[in-house]
Structure formats: structure tokens, C-alpha cells
C-alpha atoms as a PDB file:
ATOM      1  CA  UNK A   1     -13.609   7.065   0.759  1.00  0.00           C
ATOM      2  CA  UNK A   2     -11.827   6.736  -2.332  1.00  0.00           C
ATOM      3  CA  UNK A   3      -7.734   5.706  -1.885  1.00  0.00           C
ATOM      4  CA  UNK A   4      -5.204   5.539  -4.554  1.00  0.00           C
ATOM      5  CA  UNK A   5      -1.935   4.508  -5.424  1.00  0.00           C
ATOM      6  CA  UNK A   6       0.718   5.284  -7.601  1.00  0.00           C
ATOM      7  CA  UNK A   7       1.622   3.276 -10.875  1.00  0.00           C
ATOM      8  CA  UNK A   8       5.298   2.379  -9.155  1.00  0.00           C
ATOM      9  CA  UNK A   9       3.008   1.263  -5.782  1.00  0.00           C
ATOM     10  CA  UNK A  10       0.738  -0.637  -8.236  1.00  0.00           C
ATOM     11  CA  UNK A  11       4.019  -2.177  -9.663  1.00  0.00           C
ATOM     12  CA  UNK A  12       5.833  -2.642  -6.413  1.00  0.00           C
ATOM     13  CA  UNK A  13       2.606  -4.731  -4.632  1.00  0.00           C
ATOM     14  CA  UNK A  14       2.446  -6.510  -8.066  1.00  0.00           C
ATOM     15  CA  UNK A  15       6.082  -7.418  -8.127  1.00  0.00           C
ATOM     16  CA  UNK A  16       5.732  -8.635  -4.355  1.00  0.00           C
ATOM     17  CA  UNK A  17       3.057 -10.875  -4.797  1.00  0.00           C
ATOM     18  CA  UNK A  18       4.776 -12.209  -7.950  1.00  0.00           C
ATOM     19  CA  UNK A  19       8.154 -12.920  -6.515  1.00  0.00           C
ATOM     20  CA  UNK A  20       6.076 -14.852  -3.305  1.00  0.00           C
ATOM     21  CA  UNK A  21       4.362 -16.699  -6.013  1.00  0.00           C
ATOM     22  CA  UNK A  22       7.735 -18.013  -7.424  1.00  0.00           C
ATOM     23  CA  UNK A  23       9.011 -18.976  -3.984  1.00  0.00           C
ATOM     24  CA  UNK A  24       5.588 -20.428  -3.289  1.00  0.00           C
ATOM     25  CA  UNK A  25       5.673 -18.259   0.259  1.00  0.00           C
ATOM     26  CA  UNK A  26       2.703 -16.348   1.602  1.00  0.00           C
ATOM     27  CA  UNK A  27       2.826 -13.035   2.729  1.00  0.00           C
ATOM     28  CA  UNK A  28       1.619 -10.992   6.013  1.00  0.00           C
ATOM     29  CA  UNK A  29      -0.465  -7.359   5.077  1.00  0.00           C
ATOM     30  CA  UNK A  30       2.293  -6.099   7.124  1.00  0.00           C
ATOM     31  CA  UNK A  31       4.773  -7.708   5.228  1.00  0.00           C
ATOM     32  CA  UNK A  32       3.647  -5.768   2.493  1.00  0.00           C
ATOM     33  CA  UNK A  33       3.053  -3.169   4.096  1.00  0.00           C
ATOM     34  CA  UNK A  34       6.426  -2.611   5.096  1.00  0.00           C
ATOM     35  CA  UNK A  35       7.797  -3.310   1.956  1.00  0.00           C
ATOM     36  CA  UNK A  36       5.083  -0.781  -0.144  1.00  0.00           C
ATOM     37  CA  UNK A  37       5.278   2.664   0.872  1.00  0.00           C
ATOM     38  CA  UNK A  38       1.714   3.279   0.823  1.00  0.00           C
ATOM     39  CA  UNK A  39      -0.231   6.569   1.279  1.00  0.00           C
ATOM     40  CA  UNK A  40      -2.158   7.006   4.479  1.00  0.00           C
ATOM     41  CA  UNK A  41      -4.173   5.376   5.739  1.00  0.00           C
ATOM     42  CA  UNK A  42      -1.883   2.324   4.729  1.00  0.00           C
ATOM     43  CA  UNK A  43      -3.878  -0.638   5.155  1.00  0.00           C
ATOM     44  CA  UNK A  44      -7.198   0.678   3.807  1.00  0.00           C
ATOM     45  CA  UNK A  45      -4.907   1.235   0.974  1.00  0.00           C
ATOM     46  CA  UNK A  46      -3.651  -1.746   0.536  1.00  0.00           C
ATOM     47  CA  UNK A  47      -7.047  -3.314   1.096  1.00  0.00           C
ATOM     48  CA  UNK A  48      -8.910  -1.583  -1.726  1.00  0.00           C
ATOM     49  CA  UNK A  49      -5.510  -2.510  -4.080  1.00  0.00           C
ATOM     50  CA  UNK A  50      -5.980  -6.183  -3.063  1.00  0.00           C
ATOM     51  CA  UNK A  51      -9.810  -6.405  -4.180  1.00  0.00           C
ATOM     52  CA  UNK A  52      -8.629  -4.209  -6.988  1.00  0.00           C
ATOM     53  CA  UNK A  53      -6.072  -7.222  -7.961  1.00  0.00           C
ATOM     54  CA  UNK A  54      -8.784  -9.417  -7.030  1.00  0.00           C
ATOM     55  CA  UNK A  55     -11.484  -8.112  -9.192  1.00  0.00           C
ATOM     56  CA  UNK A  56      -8.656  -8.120 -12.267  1.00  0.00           C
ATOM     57  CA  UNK A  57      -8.047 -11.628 -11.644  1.00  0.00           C
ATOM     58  CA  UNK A  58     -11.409 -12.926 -11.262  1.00  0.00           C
ATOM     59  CA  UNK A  59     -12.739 -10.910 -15.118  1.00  0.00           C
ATOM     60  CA  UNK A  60      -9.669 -12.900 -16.271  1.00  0.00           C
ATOM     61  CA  UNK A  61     -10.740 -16.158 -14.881  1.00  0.00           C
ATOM     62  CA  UNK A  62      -7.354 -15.917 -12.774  1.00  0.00           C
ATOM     63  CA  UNK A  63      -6.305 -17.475  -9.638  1.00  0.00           C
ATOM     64  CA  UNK A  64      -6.458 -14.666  -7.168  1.00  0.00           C
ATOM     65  CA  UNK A  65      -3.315 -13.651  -6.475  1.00  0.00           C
ATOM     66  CA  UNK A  66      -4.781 -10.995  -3.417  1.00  0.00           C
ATOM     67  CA  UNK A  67      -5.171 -15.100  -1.723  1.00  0.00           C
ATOM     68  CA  UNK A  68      -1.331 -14.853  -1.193  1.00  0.00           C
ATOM     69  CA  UNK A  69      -1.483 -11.991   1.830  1.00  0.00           C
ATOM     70  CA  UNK A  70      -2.789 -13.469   5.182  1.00  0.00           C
ATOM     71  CA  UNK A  71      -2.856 -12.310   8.932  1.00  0.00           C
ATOM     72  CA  UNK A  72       0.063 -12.794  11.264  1.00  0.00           C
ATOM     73  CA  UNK A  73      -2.768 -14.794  13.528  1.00  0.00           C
ATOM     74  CA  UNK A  74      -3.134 -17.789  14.250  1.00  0.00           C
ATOM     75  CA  UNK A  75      -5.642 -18.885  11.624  1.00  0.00           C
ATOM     76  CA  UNK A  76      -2.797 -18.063   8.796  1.00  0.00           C
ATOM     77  CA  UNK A  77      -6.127 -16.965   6.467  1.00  0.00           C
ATOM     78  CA  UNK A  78      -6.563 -13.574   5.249  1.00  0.00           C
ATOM     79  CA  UNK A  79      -8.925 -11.117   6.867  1.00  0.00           C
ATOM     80  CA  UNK A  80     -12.719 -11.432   7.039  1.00  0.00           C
ATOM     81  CA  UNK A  81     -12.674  -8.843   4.278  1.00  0.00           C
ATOM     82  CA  UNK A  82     -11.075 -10.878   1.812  1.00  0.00           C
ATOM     83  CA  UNK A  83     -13.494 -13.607   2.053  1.00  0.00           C
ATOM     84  CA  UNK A  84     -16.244 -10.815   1.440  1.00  0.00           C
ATOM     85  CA  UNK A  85     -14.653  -9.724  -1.515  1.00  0.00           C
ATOM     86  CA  UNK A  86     -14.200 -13.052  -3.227  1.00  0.00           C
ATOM     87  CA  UNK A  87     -17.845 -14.266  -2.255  1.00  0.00           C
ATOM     88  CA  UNK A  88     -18.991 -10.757  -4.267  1.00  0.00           C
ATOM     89  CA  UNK A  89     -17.134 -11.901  -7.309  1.00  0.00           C
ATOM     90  CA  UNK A  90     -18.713 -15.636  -7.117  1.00  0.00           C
ATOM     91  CA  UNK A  91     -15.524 -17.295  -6.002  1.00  0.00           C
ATOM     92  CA  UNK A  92     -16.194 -18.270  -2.742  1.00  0.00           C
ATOM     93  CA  UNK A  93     -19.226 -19.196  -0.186  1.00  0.00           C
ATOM     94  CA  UNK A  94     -19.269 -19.010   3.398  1.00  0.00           C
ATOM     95  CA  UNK A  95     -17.913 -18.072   6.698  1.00  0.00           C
ATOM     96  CA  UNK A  96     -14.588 -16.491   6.347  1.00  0.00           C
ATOM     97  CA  UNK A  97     -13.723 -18.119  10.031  1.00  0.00           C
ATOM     98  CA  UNK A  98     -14.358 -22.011   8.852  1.00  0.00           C
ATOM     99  CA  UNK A  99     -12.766 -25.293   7.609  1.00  0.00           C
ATOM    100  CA  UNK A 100     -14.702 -23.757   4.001  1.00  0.00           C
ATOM    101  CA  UNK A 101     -13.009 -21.161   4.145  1.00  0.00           C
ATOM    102  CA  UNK A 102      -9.783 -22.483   5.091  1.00  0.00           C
ATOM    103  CA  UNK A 103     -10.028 -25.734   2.217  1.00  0.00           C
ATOM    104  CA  UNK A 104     -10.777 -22.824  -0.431  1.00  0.00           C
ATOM    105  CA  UNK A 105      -7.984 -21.059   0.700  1.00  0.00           C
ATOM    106  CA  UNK A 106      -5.588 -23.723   0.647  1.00  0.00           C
ATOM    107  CA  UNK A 107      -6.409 -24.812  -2.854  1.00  0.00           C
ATOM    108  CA  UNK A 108      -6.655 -20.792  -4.157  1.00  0.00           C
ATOM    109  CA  UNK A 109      -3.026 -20.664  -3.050  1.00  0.00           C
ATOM    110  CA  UNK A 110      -1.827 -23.956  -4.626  1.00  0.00           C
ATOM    111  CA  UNK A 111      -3.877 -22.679  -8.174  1.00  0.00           C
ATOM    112  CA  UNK A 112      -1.545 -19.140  -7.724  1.00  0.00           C
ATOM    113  CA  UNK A 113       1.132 -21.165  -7.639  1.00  0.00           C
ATOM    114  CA  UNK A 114       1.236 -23.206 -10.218  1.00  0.00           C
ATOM    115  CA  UNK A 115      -0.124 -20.595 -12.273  1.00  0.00           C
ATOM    116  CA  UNK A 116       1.991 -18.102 -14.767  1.00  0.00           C
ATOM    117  CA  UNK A 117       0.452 -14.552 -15.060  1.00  0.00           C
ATOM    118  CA  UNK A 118       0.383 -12.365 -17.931  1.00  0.00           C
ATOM    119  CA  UNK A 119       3.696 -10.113 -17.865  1.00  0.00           C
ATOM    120  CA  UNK A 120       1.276  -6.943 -17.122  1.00  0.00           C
ATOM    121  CA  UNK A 121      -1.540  -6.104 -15.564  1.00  0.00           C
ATOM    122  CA  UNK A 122      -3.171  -2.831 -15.647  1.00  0.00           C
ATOM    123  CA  UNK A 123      -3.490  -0.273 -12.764  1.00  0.00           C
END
């Protein structure tokens, strides 16, 4: 299934995660998707944007800014699919459940933070 999103979508999830960056907050998927009016189905959407985002920032040698969106659980982490997608670009190895996963985590978000993106990135 192939999704897409528009360039002002692309802009709008880009200018989300940026503006949590500067206020070093995390944001829920559906945070965003609240805020993003996504096409349907929403958070399959958003998913493959996030891994798109991902995959940018790891060619670039980028913290991943996609580490910023978690689950409104308990564990605070982002979803099992996240973890899959960062071990496929050779950022992360493990179980997406663990103290691993968690101490990667933790340190991915302090590296967004304290990092300044390029002004654009392309959709």
C-alpha cells in the first residue's frame, strides 16, 4: 500500500516536530495526528512519513527527529514499528520493549535536541 501526503502535510509534520524540538517536549502520534490533517488511513500515514523523516535523517547522519513521537502508554517509547525502522537503517539493536531500547531512546531524544537542522528538508 503506497500512502502519500501533501507538500503543506510534509511541511506541517516537519514544522511540528521542529517547534517540539525547540521546547525540548515529546509528542503523542495522536498529538500529531490531531494537529496534521492527514489522508485516510491517518496513522499508516503518518507512519510511513515518520520512517520517511527517518530514512532522511539517518543518509544525513542526523539525529532522528521521527524519535520525538511516542505512545500515550505507559512505556512513553514509540511504537514497536519505530524500533524496526531504525534497526533497518543501522541505528539501533534490539527489543523495542527493553531497558536497550529505552537508554537509546533517551539519548536519540537528547541528540534531537541539542541538534539544529538544516532550514529544509525535502518531501
Amino acid at each position: 500500500m503506497s500512502v502519500r501526503i501533501s507538500r503543506q502535510q510534509w511541511e506541517g509534520l516537519l514544522g511540528e516536530l521542529d517547534h517540539a524540538r525547540r521546547q525540548r517536549q515529546l509528542l503523542t502520534y495522536r498529538a500529531l495526528l490531531e494537529r496534521l490533517a492527514l489522508p485516510t488511513p491517518a496513522m499508516q500515514t503518518l507512519t510511513a512519513a515518520l520512517e520517511y523523516l527517518a530514512m532522511i535523517d539517518a543518509r544525513a547522519a542526523q539525529p532522528l527527529r521521527s524519535s520525538l513521537v511516542i505512545s500515550q502508554g505507559a512505556s512513553r517509547l514509540p511504537r514497536p514499528g519505530f524500533f524496526e525502522c531504525v534497526e533497518k537503517l543501522g541505528r539501533f539493536s534490539g527489543p523495542s520493549d527493553g531497558v536497550a531500547a529505552a537508554s537509546w531512546h533517551a539519548a536519540e531524544v537528547v541528540r534531537v535536541f541539542e541538534y539544529a537542522y538544516p532550514a529544509t528538508t525535502q518531501v
